[in-house]
Protein backbone atom coordinates (compact mmCIF):
# COMPACT_ATOMS: atom_id res chain seq x y z
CA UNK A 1 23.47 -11.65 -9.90
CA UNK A 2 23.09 -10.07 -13.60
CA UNK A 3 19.63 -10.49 -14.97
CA UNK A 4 19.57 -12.71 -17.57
CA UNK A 5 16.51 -14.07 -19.80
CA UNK A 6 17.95 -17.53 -19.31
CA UNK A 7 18.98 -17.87 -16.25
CA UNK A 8 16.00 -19.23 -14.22
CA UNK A 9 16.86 -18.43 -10.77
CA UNK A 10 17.46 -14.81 -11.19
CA UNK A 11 16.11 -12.76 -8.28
CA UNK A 12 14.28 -9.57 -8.50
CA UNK A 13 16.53 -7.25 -6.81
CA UNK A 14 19.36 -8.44 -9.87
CA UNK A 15 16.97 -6.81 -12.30
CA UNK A 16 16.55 -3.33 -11.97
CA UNK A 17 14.29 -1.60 -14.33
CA UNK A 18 16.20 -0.43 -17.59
CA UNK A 19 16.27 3.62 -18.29
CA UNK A 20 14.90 3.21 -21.90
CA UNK A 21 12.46 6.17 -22.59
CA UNK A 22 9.63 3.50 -24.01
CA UNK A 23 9.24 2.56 -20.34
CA UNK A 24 9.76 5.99 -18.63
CA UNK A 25 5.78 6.72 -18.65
CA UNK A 26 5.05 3.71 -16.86
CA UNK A 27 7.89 4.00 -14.18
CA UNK A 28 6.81 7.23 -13.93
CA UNK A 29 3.92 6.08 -12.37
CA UNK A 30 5.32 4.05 -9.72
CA UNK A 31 7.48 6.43 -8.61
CA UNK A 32 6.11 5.79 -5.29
CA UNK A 33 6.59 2.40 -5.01
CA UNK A 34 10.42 0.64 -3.62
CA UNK A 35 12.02 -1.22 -6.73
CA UNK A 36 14.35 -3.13 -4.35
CA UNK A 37 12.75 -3.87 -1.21
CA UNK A 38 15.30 -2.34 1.48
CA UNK A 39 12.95 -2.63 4.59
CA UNK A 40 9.60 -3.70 5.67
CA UNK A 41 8.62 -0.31 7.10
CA UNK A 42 10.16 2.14 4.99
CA UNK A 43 8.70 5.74 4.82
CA UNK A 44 7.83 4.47 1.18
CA UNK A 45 5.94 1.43 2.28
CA UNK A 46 4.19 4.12 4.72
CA UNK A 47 3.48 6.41 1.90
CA UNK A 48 1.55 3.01 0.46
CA UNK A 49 -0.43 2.59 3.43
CA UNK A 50 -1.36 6.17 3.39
CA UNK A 51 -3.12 5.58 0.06
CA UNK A 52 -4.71 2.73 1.50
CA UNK A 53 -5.80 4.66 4.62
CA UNK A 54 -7.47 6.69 2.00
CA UNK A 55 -9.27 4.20 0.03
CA UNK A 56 -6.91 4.38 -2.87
CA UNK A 57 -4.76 1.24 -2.62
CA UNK A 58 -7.47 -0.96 -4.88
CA UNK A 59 -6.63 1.80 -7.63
CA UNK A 60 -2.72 1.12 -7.32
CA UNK A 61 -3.16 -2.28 -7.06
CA UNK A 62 -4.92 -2.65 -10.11
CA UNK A 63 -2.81 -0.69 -12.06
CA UNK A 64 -0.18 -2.93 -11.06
CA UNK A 65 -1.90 -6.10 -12.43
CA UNK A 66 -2.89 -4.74 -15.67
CA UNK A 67 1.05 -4.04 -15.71
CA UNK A 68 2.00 -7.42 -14.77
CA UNK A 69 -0.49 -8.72 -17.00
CA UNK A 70 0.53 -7.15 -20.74
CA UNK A 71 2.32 -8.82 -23.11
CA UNK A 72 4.69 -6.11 -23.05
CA UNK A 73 6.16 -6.60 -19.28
CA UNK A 74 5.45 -11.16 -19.72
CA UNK A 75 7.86 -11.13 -22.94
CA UNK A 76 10.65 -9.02 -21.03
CA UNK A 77 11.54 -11.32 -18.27
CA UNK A 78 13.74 -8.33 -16.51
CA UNK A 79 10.78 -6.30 -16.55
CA UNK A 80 8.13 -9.51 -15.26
CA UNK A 81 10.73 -9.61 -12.13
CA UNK A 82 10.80 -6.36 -11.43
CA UNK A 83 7.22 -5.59 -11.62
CA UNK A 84 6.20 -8.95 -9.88
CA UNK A 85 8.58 -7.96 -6.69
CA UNK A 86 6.51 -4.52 -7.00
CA UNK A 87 2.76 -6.16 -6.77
CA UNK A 88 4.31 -8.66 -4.57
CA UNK A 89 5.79 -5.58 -1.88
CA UNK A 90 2.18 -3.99 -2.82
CA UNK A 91 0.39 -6.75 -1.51
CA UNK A 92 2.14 -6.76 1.37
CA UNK A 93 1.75 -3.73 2.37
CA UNK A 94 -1.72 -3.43 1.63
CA UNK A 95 -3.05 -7.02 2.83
CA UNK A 96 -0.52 -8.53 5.11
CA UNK A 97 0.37 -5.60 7.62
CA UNK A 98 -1.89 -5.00 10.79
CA UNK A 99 -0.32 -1.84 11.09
CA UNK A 100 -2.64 1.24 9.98
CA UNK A 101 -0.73 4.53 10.54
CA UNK A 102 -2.36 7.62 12.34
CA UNK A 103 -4.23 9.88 10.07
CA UNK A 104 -1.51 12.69 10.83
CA UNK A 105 1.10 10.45 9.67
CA UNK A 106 -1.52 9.53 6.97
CA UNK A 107 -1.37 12.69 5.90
CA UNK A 108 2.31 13.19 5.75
CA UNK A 109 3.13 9.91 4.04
CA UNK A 110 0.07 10.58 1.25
CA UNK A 111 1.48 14.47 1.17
CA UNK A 112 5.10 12.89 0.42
CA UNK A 113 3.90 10.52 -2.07
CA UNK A 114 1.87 13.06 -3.94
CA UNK A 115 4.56 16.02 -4.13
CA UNK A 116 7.20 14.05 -5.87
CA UNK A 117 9.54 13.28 -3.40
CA UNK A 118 9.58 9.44 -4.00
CA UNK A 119 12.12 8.22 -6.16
CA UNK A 120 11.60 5.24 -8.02
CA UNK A 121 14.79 5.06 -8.76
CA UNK A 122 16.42 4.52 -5.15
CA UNK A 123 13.46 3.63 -3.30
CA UNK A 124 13.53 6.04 -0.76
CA UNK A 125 10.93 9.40 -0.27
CA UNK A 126 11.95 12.76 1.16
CA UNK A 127 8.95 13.17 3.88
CA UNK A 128 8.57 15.59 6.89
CA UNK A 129 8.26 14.75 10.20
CA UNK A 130 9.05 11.41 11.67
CA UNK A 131 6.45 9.30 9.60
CA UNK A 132 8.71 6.51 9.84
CA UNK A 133 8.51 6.04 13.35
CA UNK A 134 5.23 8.22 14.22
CA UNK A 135 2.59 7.22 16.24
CA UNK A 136 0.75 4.11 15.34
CA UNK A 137 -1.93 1.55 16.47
CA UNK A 138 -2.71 -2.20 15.36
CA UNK A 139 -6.28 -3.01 13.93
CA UNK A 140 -7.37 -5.56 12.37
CA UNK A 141 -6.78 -4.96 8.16
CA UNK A 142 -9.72 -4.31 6.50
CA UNK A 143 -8.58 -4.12 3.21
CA UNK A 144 -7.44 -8.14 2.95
CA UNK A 145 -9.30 -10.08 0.61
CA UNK A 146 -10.81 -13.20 1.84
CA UNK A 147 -9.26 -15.14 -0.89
CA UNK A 148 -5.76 -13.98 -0.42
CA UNK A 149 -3.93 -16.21 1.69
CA UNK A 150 -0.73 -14.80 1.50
CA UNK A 151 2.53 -13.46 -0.92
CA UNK A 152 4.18 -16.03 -2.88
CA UNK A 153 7.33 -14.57 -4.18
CA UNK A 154 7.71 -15.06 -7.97
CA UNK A 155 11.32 -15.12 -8.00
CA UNK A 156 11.66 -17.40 -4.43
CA UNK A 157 9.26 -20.36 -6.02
CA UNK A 158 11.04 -20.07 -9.88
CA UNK A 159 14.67 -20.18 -8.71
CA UNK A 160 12.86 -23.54 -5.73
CA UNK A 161 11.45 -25.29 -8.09
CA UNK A 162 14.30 -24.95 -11.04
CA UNK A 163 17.03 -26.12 -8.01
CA UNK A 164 14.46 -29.25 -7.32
CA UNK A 165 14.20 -30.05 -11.13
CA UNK A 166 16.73 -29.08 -13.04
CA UNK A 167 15.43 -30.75 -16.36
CA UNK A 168 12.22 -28.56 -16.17
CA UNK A 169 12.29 -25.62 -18.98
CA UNK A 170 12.47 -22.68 -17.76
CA UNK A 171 9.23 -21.53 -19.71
CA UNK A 172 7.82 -24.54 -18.07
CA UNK A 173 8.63 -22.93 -14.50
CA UNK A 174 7.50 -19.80 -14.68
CA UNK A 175 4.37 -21.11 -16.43
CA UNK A 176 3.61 -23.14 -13.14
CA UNK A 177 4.33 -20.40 -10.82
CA UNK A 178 2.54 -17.46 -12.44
CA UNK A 179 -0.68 -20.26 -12.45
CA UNK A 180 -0.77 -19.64 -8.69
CA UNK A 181 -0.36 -15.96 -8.78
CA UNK A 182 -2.88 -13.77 -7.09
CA UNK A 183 -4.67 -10.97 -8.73
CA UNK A 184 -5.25 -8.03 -7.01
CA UNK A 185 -8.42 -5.84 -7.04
CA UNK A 186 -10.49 -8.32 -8.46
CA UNK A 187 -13.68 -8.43 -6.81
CA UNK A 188 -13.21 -11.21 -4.19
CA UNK A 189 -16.74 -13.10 -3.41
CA UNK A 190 -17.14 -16.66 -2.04
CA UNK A 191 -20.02 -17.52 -3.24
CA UNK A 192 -21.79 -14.95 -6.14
CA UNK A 193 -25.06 -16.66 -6.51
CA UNK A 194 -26.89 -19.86 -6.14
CA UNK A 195 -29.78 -19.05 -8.46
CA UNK A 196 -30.47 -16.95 -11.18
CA UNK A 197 -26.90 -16.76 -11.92
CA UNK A 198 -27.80 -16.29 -15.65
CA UNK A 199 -28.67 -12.63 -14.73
CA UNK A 200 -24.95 -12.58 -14.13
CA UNK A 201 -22.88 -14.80 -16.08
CA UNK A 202 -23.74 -15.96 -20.02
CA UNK A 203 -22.40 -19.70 -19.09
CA UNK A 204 -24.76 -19.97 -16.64
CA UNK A 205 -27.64 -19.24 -18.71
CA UNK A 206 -26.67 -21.09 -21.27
CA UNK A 207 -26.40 -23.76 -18.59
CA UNK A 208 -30.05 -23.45 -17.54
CA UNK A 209 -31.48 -22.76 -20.61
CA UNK A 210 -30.25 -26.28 -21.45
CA UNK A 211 -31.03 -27.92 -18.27
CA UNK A 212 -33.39 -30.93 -19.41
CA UNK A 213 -30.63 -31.56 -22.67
CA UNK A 214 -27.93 -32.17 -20.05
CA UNK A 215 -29.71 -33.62 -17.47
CA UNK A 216 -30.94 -36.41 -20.55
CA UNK A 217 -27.15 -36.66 -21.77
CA UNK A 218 -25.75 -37.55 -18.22
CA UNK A 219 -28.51 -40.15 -17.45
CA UNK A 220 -27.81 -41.92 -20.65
CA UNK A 221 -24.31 -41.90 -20.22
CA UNK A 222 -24.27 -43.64 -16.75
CA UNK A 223 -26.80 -46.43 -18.17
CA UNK A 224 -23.71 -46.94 -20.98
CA UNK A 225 -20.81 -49.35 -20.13
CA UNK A 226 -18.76 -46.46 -20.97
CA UNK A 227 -19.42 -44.88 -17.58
CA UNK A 228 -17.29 -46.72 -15.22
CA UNK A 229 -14.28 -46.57 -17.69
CA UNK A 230 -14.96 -43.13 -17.80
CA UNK A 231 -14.84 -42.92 -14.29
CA UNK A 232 -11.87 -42.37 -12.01
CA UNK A 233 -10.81 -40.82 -8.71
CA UNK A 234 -10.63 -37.57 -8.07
CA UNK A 235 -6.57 -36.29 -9.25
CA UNK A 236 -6.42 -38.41 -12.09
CA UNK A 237 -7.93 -35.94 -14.42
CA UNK A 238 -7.21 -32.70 -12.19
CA UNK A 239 -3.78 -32.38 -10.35
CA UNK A 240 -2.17 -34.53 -7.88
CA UNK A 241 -3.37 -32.25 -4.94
CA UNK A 242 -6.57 -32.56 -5.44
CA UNK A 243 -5.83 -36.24 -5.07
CA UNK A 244 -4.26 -35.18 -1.75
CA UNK A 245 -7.29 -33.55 -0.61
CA UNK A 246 -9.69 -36.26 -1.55
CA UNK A 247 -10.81 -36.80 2.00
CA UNK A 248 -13.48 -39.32 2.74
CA UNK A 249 -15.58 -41.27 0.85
CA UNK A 250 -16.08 -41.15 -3.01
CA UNK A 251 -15.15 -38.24 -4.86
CA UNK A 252 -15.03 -39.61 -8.60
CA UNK A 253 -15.01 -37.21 -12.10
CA UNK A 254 -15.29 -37.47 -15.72
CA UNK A 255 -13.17 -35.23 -17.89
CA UNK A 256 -14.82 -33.48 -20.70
CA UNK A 257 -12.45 -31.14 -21.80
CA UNK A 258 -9.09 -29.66 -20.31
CA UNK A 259 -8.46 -26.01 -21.45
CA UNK A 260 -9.02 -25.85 -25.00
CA UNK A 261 -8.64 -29.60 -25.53
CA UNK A 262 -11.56 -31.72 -25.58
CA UNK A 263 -12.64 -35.31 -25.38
CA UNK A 264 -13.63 -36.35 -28.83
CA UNK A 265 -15.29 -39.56 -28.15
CA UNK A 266 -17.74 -38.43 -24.82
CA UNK A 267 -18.45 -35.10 -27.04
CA UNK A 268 -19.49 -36.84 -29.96
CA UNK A 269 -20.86 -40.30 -28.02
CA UNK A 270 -22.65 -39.30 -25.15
CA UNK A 271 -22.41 -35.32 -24.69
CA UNK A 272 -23.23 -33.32 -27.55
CA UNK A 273 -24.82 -30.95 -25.94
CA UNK A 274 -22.26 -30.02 -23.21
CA UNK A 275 -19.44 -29.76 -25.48
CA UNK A 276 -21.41 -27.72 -27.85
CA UNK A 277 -22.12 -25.27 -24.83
CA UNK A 278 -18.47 -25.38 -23.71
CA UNK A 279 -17.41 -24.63 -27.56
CA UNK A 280 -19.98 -21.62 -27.25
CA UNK A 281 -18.10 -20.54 -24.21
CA UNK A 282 -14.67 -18.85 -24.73
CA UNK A 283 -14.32 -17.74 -21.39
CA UNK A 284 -14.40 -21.27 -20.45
CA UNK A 285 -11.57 -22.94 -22.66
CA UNK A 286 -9.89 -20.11 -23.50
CA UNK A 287 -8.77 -19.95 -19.57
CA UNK A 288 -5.55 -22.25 -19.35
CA UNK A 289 -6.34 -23.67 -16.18
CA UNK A 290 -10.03 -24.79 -17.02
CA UNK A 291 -11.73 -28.05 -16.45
CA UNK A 292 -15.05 -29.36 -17.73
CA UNK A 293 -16.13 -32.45 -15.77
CA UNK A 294 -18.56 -34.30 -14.26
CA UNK A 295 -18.27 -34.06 -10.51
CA UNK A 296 -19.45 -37.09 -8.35
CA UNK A 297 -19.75 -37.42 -5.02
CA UNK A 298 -21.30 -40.32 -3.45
CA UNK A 299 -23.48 -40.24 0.35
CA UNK A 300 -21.49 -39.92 3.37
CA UNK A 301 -18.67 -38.67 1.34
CA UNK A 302 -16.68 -35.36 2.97
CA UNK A 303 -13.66 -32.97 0.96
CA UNK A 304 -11.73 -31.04 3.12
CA UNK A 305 -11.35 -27.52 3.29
CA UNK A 306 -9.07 -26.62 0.71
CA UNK A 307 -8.30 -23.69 -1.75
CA UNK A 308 -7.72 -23.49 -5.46
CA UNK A 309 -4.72 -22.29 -7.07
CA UNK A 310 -5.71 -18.93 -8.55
CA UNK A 311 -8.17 -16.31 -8.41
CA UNK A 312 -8.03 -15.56 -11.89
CA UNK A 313 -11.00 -17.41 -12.11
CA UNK A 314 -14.76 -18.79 -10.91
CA UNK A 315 -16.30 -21.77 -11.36
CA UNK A 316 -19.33 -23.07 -12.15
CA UNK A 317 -21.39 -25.86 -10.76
CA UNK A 318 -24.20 -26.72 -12.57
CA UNK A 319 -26.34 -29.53 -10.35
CA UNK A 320 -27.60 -32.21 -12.46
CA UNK A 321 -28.78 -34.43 -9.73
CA UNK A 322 -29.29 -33.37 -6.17
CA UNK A 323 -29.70 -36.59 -4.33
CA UNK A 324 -33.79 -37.22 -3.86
CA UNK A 325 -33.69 -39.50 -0.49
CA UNK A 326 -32.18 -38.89 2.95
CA UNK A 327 -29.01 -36.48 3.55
CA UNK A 328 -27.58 -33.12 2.42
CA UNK A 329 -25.28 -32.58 -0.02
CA UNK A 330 -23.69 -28.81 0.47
CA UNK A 331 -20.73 -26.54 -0.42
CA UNK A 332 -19.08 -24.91 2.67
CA UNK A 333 -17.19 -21.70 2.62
CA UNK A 334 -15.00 -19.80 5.08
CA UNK A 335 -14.86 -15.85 3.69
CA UNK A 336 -11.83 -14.98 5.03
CA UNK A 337 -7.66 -15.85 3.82
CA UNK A 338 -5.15 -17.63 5.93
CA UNK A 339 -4.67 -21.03 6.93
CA UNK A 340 -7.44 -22.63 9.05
CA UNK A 341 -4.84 -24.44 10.70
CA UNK A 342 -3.95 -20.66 12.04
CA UNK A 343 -7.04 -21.26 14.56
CA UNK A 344 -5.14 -24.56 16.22
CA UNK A 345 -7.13 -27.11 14.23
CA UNK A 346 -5.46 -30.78 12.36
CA UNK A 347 -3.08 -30.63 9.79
CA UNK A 348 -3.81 -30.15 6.19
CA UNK A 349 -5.80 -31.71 4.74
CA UNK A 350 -8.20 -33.01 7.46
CA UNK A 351 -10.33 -29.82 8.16
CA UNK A 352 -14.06 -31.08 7.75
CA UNK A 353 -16.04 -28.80 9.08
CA UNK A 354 -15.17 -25.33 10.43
CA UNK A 355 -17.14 -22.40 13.19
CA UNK A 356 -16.62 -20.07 10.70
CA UNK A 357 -17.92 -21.53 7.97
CA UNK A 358 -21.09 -20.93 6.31
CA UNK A 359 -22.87 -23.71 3.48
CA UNK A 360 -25.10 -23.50 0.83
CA UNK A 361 -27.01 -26.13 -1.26
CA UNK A 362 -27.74 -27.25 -5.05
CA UNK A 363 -30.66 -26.30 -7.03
CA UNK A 364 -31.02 -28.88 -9.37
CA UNK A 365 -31.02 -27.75 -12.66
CA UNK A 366 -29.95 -24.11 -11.91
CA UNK A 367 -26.44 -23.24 -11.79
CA UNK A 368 -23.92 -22.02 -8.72
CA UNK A 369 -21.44 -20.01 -9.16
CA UNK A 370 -18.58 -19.86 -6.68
CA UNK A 371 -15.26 -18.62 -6.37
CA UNK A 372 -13.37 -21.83 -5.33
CA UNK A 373 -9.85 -19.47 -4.45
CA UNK A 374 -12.01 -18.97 -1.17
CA UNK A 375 -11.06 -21.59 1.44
CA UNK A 376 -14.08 -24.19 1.13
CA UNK A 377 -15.21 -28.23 1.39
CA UNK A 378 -17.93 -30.17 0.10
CA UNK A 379 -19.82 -32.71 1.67
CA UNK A 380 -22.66 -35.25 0.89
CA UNK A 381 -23.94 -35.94 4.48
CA UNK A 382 -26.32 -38.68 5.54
CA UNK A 383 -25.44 -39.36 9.03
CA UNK A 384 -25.70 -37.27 11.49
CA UNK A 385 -23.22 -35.60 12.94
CA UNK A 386 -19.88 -34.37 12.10
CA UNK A 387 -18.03 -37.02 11.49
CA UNK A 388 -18.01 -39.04 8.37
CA UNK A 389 -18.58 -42.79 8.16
CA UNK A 390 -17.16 -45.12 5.19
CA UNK A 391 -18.34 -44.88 2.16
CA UNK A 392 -18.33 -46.64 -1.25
CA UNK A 393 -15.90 -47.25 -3.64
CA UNK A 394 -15.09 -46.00 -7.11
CA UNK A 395 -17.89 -47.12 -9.11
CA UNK A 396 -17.18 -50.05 -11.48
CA UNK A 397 -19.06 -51.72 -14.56
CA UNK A 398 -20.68 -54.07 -11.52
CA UNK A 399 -21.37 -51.67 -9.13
CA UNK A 400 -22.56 -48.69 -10.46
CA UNK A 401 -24.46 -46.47 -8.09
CA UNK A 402 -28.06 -45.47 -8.92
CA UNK A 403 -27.60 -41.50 -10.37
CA UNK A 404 -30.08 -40.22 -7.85
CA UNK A 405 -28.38 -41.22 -5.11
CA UNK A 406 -25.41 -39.31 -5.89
CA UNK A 407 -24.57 -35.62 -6.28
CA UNK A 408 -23.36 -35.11 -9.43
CA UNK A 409 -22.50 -31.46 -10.84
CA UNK A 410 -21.71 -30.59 -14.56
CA UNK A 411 -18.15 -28.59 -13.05
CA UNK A 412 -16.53 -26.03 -15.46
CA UNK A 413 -14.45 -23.19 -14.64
CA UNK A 414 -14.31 -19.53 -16.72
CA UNK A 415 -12.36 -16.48 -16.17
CA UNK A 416 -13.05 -14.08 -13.52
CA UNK A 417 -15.07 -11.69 -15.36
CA UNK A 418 -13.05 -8.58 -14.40
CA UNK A 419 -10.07 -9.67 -15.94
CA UNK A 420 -9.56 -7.78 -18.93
CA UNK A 421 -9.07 -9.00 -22.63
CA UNK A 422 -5.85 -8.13 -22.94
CA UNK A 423 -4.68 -9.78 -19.35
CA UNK A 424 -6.56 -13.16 -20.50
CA UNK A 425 -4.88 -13.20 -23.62
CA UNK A 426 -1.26 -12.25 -22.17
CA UNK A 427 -1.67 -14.94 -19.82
CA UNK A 428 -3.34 -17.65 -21.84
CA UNK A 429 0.04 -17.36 -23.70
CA UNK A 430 2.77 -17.22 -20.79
CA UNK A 431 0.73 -19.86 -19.27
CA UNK A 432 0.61 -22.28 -21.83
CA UNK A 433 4.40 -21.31 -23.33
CA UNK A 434 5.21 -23.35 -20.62
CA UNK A 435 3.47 -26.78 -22.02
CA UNK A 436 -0.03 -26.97 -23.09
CA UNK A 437 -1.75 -30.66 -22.41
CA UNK A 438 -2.83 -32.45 -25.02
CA UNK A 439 -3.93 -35.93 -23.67
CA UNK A 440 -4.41 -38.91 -26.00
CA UNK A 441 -7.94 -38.67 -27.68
CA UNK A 442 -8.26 -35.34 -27.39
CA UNK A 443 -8.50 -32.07 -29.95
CA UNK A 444 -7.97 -28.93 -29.98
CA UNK A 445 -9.60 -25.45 -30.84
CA UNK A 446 -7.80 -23.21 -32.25
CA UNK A 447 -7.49 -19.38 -30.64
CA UNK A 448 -7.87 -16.13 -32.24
CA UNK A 449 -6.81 -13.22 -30.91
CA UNK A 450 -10.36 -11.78 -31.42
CA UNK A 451 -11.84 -14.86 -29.35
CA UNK A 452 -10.59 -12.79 -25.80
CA UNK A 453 -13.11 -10.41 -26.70
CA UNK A 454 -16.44 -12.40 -27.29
């Protein structure tokens, strides 16, 4: 299949690199890497491992997301296949095989790709020996990320999800795959602090410098009659899976803002404060996948384990009530990819607790900061035990909860600080080429290109 701009199920094997000398430098420096994917355990997919045997796969990989991330390679759709089925085979090599190669072989493979005789163009490598079918033993791979949970192919899920709806655009498509894509290299931590994140991260101190303001601004807006219109389920503001993964109990939000967008009547009504902050923040709206919200979860009120979408970026809990009677309200984490269902336990969705899994707890008033690509639930717990009992409804004008019996977190979501300027802008606009939301009510900021640098 020719690779064509428009066509929206191309695959990555129909679109070889092109020969023109602007891109020679960087092909150049994949020459060591398969452009068309010929087999799983190809002396050049050894050569890969080698690197990674020597501590050196992080650099490649990275390398190979700056790539995939530049405006240059997400304008020129034949280059975003190519280079995506690159990072994708990369991956895979690096995180998915058990297979680490002997250090002899190591040596031979690293030797190979080092001398020159890889071509990039045919995807083979000229190396001595039998590396290809040398000695070998299977350990457990210690280079895996605990937030990877797998290759998605970029080309599979476009040409899927343009067969199941035809009447999407195709910028719409790719929009909502490359939303899930992974991003190597990044440092991968669960949770990065609980306190004292302001040491760390400028929204969280802006966050706790302002604690009393937005504690103030939340308890006057649930004494309003506002509040329970405000109010809805969980999904209704967020995405339909979250809805899916609702779990037990009450699990209720208000949306401030949605990427750049915000709420014009709660900012200037009721939160002031917050949206100011948020405003202050570019790494919060200028990330097209953010969310500011108030998160509610009422007692005896369990989310599954689930994972977000992308870990392109961290989110940020800052606790404005921790409930002050009986019960524990805590964030549970399980530091290591896959599917829990792997380990024999219920279907999706219904994973409440885990033996791997380790919680932490709300400070009230100081901000967490968590990486929520990491497989993790919350839970509000007042009963003891492990199994959840029923629990209240979706408050209403009549029946709204007391705020200090409920955990509420101010929830917003920034980009992972290691991504780079350049990547957040490149992205920000492939992302949001494919549709940007703009709900009734809401406004928008406008973007700069100097705003990816504050």
């Amino acid at each position: 299949m020719a690779c064509n701009p428009k066509n929206r199920r191309v695959l990555a094997s129909g679109c070889p690199l092109r020969q023109g000398s602007g891109q020679r430098p960087w092909l150049l420096l994949f020459s060591f890497l398969p452009l068309i994917v010929r087999s799983n355990e190809s002396p050049l997919s050894l050569a890969f491992r080698a690197k990674a045997a020597k501590g050196e796969a992080n650099e490649l990989l990275l390398t190979l997301r700056k790539l995939r991330n530049s405006h240059d390679v997400l304008n020129d759709i034949e280059r975003l296949y190519s280079v995506t089925a690159q990072i994708e085979q990369a991956m895979n090599n690096t995180y998915e095989s058990n297979l680490r190669i002997s250090s002899q072989t190591a040596a031979s493979a690293a030797a190979a790709a080092e001398d020159g005789s890889c071509d990039g163009a045919t995807g083979t490598c000229a190396v001595p020996g039998d590396v290809a079918r040398g000695p070998a033993r299977k350990e457990a791979n210690q280079f895996r990320p605990g937030n990877f949970h797998g290759v998605k192919s970029h080309s599979y899920y476009v040409g899927a999800i343009s067969e199941a709806h035809p009447n999407l655009p195709p910028d719409a498509v790719q929009s909502i795959v490359a939303s899930e894509w992974y991003h190597p290299s990044l440092t991968a931590k669960a949770v990065w602090c609980t306190e004292a994140c302001g040491e760390q991260f400028r929204v969280a101190r802006r966050l706790d410098a302002n604690a009393e303001a937005i504690q103030q601004e939340v308890q006057s807006f649930w004494r309003h009659p506002d509040a329970a219109k405000y109010l809805a389920g969980v999904g209704a503001h967020t995405t339909q899976f979250d809805r899916l993964i609702a779990g037990n109990g009450t699990w209720v939000d208000v949306r401030l803002w949605r990427g750049r967008a915000f709420n014009k009547q709660l900012c200037e009504q009721h939160f002031r404060v917050i949206c100011a902050l948020v405003e202050a923040s570019p790494e919060v709206w200028t990330n097209p996948w953010s969310h500011v919200l108030l998160s509610i979860l009422l007692h005896d009120s369990w989310v599954p384990f689930h994972q977000g979408h992308t870990n392109g970026q961290l989110t940020y809990h800052f606790p404005v009530t921790v409930s002050s009677g009986a019960g524990r309200a805590e964030l549970a984490v399980v530091e290591r990819g896959g599917s829990l269902q792997d380990d024999g336990s219920e279907g999706k969705g219904t994973v409440l607790s885990h033996p791997e899994e380790r919680t932490v707890t709300w400070t009230q008033g100081k901000t967490l900061v968590f990486d929520d690509s990491f497989t993790h639930a919350v839970r509000y717990r007042v009963h003891a035990g492990n199994v959840p009992t029923p629990a209240p409804s979706v408050p209403t004008p009549n029946n709204m909860p007391s705020l200090t019996s409920a955990r509420v977190v101010l929830l917003m979501r920034g980009w992972h600080p290691e991504l780079q300027p350049s990547e957040r802008a490149a992205l920000r606009e492939f992302v949001r080429r494919g549709g940007e939301e703009d709900p009734e009510g809401y406004e928008m900021l406008p973007i700069s290109p100097s705003v990816f640098s504050m």
